[in-house]
PDB file of N, CA and C in Angstrom:
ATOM      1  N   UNK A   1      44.899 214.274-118.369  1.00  0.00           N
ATOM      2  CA  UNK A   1      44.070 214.419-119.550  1.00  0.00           C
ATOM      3  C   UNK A   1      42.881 213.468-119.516  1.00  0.00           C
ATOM      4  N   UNK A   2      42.645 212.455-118.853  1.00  0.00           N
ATOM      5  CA  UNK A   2      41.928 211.330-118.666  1.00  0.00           C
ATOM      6  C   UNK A   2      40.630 211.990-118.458  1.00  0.00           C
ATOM      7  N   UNK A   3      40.980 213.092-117.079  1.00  0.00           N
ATOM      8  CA  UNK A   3      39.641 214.086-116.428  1.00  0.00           C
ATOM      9  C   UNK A   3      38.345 214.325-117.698  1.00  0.00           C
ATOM     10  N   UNK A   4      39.055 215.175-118.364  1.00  0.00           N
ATOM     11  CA  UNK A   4      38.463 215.565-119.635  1.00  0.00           C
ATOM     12  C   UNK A   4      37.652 214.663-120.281  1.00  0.00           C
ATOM     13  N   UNK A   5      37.678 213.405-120.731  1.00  0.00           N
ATOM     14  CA  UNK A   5      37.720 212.103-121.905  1.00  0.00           C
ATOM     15  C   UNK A   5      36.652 211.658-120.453  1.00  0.00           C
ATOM     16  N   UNK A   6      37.378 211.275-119.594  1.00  0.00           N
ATOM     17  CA  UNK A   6      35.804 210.451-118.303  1.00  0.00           C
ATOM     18  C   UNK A   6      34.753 211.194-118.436  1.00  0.00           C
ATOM     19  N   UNK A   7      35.071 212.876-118.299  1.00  0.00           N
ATOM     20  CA  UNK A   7      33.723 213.782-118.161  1.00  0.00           C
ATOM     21  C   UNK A   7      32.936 213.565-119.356  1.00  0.00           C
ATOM     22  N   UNK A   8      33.546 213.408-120.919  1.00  0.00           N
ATOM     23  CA  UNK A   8      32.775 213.295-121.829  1.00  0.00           C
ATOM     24  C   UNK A   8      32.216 212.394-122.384  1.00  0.00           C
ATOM     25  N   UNK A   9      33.012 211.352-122.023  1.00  0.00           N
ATOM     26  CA  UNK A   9      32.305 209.842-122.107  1.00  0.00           C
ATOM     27  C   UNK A   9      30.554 210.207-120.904  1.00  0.00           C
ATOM     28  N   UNK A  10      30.710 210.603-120.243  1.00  0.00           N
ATOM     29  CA  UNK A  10      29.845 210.426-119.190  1.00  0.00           C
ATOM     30  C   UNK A  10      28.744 211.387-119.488  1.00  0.00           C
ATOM     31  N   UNK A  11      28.935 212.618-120.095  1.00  0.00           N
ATOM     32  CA  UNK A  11      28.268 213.460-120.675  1.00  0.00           C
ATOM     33  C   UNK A  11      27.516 212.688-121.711  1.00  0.00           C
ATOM     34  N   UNK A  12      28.180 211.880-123.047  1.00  0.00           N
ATOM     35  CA  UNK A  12      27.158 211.300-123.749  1.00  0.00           C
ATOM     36  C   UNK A  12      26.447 210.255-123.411  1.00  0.00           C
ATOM     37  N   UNK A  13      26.942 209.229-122.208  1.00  0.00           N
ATOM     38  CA  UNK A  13      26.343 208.596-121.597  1.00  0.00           C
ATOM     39  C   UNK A  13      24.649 209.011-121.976  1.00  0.00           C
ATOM     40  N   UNK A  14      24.699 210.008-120.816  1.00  0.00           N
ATOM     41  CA  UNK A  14      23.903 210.626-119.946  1.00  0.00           C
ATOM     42  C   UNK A  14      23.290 211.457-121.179  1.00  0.00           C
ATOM     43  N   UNK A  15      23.587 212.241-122.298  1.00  0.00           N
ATOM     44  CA  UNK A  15      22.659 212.720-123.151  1.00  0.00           C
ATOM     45  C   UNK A  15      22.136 211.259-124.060  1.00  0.00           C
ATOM     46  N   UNK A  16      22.833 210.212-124.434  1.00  0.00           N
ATOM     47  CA  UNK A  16      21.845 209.154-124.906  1.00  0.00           C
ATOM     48  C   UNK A  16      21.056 208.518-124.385  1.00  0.00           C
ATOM     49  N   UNK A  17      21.600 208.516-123.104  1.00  0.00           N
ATOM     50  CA  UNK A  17      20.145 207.867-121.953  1.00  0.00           C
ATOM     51  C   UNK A  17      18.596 209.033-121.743  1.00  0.00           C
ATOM     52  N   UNK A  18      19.091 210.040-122.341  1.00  0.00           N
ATOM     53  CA  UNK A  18      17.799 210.736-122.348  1.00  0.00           C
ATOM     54  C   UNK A  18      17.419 210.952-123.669  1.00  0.00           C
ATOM     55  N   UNK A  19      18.453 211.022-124.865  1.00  0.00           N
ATOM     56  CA  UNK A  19      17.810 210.577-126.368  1.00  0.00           C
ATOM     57  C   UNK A  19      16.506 209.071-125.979  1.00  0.00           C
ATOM     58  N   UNK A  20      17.475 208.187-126.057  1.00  0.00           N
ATOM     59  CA  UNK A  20      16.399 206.693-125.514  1.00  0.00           C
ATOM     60  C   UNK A  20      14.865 206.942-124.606  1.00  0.00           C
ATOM     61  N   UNK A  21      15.362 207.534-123.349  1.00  0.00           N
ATOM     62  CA  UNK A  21      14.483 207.860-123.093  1.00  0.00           C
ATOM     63  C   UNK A  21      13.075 208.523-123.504  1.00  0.00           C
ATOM     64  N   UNK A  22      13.818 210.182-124.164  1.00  0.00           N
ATOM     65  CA  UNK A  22      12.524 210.932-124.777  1.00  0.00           C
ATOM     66  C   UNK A  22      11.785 209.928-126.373  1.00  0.00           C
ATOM     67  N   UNK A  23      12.883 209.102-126.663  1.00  0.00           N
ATOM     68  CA  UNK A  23      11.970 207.909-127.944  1.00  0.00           C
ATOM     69  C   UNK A  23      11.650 207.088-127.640  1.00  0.00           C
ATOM     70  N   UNK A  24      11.353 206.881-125.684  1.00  0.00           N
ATOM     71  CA  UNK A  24      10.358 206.084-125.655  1.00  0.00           C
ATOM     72  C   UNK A  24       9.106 206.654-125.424  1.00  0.00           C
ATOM     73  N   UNK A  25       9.038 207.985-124.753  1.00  0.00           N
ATOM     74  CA  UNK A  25       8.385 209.023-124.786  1.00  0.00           C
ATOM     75  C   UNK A  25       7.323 208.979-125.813  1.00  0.00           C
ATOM     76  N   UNK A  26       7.706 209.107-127.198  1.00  0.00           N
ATOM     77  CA  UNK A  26       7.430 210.057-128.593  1.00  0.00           C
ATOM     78  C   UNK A  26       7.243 208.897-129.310  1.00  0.00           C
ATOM     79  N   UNK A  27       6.363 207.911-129.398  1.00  0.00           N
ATOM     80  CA  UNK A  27       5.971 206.964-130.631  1.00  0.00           C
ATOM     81  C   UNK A  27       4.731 207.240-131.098  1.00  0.00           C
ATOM     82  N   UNK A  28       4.602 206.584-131.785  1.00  0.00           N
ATOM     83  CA  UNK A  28       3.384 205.726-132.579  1.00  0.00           C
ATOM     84  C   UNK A  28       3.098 204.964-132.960  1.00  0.00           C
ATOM     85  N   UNK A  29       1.677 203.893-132.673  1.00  0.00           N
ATOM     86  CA  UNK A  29       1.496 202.978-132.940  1.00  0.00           C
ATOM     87  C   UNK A  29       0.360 202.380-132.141  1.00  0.00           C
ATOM     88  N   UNK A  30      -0.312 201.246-132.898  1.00  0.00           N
ATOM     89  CA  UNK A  30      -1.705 200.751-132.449  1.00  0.00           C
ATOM     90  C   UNK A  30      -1.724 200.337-131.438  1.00  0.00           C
ATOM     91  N   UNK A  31      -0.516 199.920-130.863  1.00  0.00           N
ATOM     92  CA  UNK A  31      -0.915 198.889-129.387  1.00  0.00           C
ATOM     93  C   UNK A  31      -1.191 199.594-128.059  1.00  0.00           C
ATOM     94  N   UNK A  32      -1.597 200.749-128.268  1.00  0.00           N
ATOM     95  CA  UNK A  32      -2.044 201.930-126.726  1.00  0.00           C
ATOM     96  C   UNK A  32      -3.284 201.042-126.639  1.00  0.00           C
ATOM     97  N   UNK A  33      -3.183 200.958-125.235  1.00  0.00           N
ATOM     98  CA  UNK A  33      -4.714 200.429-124.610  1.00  0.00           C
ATOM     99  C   UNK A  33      -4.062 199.645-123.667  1.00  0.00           C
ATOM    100  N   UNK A  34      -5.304 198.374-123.004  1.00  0.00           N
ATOM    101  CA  UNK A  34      -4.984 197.567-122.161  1.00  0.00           C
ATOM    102  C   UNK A  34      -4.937 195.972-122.612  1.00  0.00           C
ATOM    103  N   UNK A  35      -3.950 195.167-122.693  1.00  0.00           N
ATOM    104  CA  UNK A  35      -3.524 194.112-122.954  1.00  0.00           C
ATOM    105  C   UNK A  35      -3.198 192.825-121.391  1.00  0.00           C
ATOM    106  N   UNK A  36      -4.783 191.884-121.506  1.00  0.00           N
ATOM    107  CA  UNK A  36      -4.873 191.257-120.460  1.00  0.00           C
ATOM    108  C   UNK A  36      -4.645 189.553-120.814  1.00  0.00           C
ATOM    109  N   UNK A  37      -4.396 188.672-119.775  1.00  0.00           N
ATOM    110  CA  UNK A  37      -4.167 187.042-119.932  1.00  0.00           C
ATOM    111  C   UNK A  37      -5.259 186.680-119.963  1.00  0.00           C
ATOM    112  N   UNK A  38      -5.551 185.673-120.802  1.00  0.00           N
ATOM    113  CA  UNK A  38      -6.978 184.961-120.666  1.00  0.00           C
ATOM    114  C   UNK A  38      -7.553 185.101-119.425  1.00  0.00           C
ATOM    115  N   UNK A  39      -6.766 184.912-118.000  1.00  0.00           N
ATOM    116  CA  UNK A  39      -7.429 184.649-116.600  1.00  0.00           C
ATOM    117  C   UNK A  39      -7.679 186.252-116.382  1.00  0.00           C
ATOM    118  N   UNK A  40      -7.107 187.295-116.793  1.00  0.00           N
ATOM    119  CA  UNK A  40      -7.359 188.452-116.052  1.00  0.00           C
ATOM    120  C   UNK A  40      -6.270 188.309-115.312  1.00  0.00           C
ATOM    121  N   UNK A  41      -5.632 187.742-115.093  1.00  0.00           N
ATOM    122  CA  UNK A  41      -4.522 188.120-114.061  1.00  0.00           C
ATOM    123  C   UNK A  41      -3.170 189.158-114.315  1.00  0.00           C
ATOM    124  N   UNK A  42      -2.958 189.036-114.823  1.00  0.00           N
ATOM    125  CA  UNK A  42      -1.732 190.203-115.813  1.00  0.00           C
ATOM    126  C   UNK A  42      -2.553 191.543-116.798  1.00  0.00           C
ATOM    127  N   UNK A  43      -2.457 192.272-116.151  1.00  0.00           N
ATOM    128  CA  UNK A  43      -2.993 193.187-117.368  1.00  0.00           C
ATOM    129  C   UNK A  43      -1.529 194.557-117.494  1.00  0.00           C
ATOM    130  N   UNK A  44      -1.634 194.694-118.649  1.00  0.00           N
ATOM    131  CA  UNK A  44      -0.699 195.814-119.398  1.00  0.00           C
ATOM    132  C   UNK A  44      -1.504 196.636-119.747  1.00  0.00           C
ATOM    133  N   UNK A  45      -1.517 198.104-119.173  1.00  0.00           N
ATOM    134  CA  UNK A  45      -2.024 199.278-120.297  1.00  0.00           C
ATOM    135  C   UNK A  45      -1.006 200.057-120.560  1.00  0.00           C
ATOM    136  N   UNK A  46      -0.683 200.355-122.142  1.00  0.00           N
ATOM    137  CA  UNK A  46       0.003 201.170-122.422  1.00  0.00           C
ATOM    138  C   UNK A  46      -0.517 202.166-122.850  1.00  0.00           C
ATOM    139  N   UNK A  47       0.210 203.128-122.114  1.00  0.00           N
ATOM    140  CA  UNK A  47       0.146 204.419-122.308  1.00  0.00           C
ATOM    141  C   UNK A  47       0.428 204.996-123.690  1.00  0.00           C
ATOM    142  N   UNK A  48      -0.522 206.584-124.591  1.00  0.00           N
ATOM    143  CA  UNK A  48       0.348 206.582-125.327  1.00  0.00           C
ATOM    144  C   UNK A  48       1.530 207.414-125.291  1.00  0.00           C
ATOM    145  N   UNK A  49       1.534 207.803-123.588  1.00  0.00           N
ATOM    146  CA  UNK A  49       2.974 208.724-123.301  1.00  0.00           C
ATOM    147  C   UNK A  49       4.297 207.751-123.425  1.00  0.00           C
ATOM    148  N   UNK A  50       4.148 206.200-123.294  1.00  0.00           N
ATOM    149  CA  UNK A  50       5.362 205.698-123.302  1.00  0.00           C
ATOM    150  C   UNK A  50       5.285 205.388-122.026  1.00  0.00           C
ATOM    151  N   UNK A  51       4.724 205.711-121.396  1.00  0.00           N
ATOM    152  CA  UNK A  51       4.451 204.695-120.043  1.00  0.00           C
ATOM    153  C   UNK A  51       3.787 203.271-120.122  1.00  0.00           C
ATOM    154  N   UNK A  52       3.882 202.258-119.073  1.00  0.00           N
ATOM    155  CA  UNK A  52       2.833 201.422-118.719  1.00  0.00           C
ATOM    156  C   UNK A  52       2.211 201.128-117.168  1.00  0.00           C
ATOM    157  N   UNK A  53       1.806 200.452-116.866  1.00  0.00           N
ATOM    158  CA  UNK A  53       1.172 200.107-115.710  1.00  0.00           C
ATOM    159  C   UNK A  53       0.640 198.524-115.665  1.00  0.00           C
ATOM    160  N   UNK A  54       1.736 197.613-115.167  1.00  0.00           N
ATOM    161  CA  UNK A  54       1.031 196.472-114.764  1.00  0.00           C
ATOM    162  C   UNK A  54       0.903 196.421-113.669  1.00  0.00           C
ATOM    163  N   UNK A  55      -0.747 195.190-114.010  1.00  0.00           N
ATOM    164  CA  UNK A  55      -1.295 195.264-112.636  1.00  0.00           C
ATOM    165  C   UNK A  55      -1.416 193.410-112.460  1.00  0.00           C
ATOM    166  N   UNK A  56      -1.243 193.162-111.036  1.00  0.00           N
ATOM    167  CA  UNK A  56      -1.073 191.421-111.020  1.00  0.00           C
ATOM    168  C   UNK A  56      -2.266 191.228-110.107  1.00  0.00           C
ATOM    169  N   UNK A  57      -3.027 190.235-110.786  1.00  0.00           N
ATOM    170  CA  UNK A  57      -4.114 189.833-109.155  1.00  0.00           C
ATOM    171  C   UNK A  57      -4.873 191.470-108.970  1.00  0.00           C
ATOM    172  N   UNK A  58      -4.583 191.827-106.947  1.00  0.00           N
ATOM    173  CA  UNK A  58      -5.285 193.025-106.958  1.00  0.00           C
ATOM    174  C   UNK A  58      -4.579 194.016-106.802  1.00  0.00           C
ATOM    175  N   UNK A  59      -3.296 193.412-106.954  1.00  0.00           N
ATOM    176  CA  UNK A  59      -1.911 194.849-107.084  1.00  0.00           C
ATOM    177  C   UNK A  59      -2.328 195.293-108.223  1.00  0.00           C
ATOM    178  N   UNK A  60      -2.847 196.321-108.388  1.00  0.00           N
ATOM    179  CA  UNK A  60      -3.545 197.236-109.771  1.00  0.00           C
ATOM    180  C   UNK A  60      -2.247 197.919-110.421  1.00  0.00           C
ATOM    181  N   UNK A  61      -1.186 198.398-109.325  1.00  0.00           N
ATOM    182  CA  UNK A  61      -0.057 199.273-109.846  1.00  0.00           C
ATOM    183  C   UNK A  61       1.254 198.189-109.469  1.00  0.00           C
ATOM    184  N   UNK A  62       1.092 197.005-109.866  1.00  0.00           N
ATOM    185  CA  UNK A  62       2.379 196.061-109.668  1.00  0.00           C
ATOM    186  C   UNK A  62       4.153 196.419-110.226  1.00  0.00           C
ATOM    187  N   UNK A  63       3.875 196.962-111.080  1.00  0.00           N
ATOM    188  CA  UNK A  63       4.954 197.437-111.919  1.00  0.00           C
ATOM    189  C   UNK A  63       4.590 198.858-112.997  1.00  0.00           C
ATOM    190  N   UNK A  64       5.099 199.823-112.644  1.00  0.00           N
ATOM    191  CA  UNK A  64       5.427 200.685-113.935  1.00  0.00           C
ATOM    192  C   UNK A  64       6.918 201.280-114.107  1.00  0.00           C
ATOM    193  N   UNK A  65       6.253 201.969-115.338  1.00  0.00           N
ATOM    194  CA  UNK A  65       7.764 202.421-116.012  1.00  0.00           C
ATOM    195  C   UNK A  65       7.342 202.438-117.525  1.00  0.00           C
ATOM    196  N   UNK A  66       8.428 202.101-118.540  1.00  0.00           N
ATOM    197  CA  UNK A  66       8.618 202.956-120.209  1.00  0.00           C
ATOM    198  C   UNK A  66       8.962 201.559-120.548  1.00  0.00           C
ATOM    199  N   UNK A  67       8.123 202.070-121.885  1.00  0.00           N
ATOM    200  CA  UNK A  67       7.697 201.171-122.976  1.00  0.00           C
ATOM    201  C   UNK A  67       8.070 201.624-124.354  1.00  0.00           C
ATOM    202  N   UNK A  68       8.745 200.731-125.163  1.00  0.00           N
ATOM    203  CA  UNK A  68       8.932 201.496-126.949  1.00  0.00           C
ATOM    204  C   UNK A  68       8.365 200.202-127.566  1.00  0.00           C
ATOM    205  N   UNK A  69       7.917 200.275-128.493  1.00  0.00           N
ATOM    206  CA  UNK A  69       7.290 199.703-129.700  1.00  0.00           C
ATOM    207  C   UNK A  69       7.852 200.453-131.002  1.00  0.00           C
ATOM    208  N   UNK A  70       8.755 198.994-131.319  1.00  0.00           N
ATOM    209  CA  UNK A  70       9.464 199.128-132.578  1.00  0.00           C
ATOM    210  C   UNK A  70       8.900 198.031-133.596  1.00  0.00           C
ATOM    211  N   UNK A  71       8.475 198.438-134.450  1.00  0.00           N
ATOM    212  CA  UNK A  71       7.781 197.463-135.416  1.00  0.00           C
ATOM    213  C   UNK A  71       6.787 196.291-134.796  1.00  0.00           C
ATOM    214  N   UNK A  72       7.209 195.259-134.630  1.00  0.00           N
ATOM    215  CA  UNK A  72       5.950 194.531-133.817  1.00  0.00           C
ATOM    216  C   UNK A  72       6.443 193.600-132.624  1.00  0.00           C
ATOM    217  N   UNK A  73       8.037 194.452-132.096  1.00  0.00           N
ATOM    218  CA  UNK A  73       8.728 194.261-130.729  1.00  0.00           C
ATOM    219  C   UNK A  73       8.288 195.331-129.922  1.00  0.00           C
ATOM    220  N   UNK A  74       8.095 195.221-128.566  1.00  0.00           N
ATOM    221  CA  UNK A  74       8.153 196.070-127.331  1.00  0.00           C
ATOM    222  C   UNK A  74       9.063 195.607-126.338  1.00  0.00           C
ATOM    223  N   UNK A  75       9.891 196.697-125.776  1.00  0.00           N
ATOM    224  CA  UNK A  75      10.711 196.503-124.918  1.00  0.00           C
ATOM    225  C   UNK A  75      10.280 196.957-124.083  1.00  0.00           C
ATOM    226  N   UNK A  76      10.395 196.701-122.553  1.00  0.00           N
ATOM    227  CA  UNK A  76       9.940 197.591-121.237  1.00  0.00           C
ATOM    228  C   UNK A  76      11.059 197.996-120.700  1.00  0.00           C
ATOM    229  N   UNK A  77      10.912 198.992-119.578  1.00  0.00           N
ATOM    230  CA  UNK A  77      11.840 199.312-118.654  1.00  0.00           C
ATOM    231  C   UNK A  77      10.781 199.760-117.542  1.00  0.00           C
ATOM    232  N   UNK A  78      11.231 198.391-116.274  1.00  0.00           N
ATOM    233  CA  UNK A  78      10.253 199.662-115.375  1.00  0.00           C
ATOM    234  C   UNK A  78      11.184 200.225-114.645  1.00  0.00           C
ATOM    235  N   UNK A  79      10.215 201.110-113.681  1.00  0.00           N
ATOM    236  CA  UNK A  79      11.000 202.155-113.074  1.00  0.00           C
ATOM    237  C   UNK A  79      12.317 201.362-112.021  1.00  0.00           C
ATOM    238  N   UNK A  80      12.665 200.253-112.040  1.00  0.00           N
ATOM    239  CA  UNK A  80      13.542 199.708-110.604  1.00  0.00           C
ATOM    240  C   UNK A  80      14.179 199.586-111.884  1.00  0.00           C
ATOM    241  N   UNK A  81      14.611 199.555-112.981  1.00  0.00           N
ATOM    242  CA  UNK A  81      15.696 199.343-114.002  1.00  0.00           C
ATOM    243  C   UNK A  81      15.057 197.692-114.459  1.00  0.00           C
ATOM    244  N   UNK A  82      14.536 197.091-114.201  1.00  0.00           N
ATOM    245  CA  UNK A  82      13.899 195.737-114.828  1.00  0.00           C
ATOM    246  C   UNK A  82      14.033 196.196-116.210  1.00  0.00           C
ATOM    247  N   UNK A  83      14.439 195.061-117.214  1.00  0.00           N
ATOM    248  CA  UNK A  83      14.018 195.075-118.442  1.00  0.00           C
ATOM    249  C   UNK A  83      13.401 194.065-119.030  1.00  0.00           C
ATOM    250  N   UNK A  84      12.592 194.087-119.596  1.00  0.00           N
ATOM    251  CA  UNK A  84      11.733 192.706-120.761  1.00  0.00           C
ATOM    252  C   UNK A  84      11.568 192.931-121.874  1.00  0.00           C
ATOM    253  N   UNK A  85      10.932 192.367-122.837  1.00  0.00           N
ATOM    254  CA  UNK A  85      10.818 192.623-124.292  1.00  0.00           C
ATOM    255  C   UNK A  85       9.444 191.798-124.557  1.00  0.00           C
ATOM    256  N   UNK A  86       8.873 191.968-125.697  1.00  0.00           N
ATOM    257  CA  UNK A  86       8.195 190.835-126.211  1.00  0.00           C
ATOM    258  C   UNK A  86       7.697 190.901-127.758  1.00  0.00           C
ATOM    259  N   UNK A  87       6.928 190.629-128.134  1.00  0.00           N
ATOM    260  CA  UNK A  87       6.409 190.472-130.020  1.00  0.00           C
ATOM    261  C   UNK A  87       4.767 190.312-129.791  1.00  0.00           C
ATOM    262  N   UNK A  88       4.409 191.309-130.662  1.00  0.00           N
ATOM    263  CA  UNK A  88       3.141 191.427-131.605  1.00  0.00           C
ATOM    264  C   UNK A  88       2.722 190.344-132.363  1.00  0.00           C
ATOM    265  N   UNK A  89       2.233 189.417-132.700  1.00  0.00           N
ATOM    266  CA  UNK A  89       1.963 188.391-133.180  1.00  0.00           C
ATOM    267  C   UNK A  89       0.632 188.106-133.519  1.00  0.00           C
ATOM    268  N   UNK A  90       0.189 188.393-134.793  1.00  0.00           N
ATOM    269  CA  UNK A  90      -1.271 188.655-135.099  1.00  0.00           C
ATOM    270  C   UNK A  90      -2.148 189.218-134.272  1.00  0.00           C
ATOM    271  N   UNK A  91      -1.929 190.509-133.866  1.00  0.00           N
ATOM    272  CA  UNK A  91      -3.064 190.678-132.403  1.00  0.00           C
ATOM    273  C   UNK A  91      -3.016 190.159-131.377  1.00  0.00           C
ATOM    274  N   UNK A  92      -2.186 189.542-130.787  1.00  0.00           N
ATOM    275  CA  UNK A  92      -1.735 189.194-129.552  1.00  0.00           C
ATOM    276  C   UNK A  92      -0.148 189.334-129.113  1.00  0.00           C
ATOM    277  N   UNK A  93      -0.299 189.814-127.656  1.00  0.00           N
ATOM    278  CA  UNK A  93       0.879 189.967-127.050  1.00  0.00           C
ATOM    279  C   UNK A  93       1.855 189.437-126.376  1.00  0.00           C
ATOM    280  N   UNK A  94       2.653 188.570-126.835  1.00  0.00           N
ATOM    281  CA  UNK A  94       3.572 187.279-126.265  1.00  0.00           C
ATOM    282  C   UNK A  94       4.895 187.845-125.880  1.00  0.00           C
ATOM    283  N   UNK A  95       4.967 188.485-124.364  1.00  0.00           N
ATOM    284  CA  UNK A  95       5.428 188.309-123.854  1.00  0.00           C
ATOM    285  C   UNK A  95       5.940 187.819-122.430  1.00  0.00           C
ATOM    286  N   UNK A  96       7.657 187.562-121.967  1.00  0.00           N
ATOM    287  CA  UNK A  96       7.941 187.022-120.845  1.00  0.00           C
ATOM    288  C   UNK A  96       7.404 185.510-120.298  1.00  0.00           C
ATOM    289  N   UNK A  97       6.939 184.387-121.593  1.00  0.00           N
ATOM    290  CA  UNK A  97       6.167 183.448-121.490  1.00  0.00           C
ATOM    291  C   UNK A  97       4.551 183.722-121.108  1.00  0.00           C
ATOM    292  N   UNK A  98       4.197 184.673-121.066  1.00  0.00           N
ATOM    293  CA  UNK A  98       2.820 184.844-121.508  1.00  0.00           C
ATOM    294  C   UNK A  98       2.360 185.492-122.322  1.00  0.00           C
ATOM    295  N   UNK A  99       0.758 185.297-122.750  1.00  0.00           N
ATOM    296  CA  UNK A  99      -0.038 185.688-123.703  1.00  0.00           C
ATOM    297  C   UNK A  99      -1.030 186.316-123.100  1.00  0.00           C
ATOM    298  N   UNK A 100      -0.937 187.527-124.113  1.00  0.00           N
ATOM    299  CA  UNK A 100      -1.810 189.008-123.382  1.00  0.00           C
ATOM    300  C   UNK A 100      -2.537 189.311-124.845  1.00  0.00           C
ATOM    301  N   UNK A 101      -3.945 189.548-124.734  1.00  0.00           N
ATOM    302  CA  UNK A 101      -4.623 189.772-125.595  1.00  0.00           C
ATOM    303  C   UNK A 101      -5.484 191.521-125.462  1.00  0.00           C
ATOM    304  N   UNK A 102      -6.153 191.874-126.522  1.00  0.00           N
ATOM    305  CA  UNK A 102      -6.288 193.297-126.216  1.00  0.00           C
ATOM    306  C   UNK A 102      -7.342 192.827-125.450  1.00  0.00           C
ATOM    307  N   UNK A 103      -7.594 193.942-124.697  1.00  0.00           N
ATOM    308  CA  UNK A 103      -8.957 193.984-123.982  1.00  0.00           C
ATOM    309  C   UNK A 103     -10.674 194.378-124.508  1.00  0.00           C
ATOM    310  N   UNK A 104     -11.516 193.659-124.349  1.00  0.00           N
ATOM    311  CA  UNK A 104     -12.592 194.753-125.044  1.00  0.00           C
ATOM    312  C   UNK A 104     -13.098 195.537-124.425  1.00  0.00           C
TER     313      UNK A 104
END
């Protein structure tokens, strides 16, 4: 009887990992654009598909993967399973010990 109960545990697994997924997909909210460090060295653009794209130095595509913005937290996931988080904080973006400001 176990068969049954593993398959369905694993079934909702696998349908909440794509609930999560498609709501990181499907937001809204102001922070789409590109979010860089004073030096230019770190830049974040978020997508407003729920993607991002950091770029380090002249690695332009250093890291991507999915992004949610929940109130004035963002969590990441890039694509190797990495996770981070960070906070909105009057117009600036503090995360992972740095500060990312919008771009003009």
């Amino acid at each position: 009887m176990r068969g049954p109960v593993i398959a369905a545990s694993l079934f909702m697994a696998f349908v909440g990992s794509a609930i999560a997924e498609d709501q990181m997909n499907n937001q809204t909210h102001s922070y789409v654009g590109m979010w860089v460090t004073a030096d230019r060295y770190i830049r974040h653009e978020l997508l407003q598909d729920g993607r991002y794209v950091e770029a380090r130095g002249k690695r332009e595509r250093a890291y991507l993967g999915r992004y949610r913005v929940t109130g004035n937290h963002i969590d990441y996931r890039d694509d190797t399973g990495f996770t981070a988080d960070g906070e909105f904080i009057d117009g600036v973006l503090h995360h992972a010990g740095m500060i990312l400001y919008r771009d003009k």
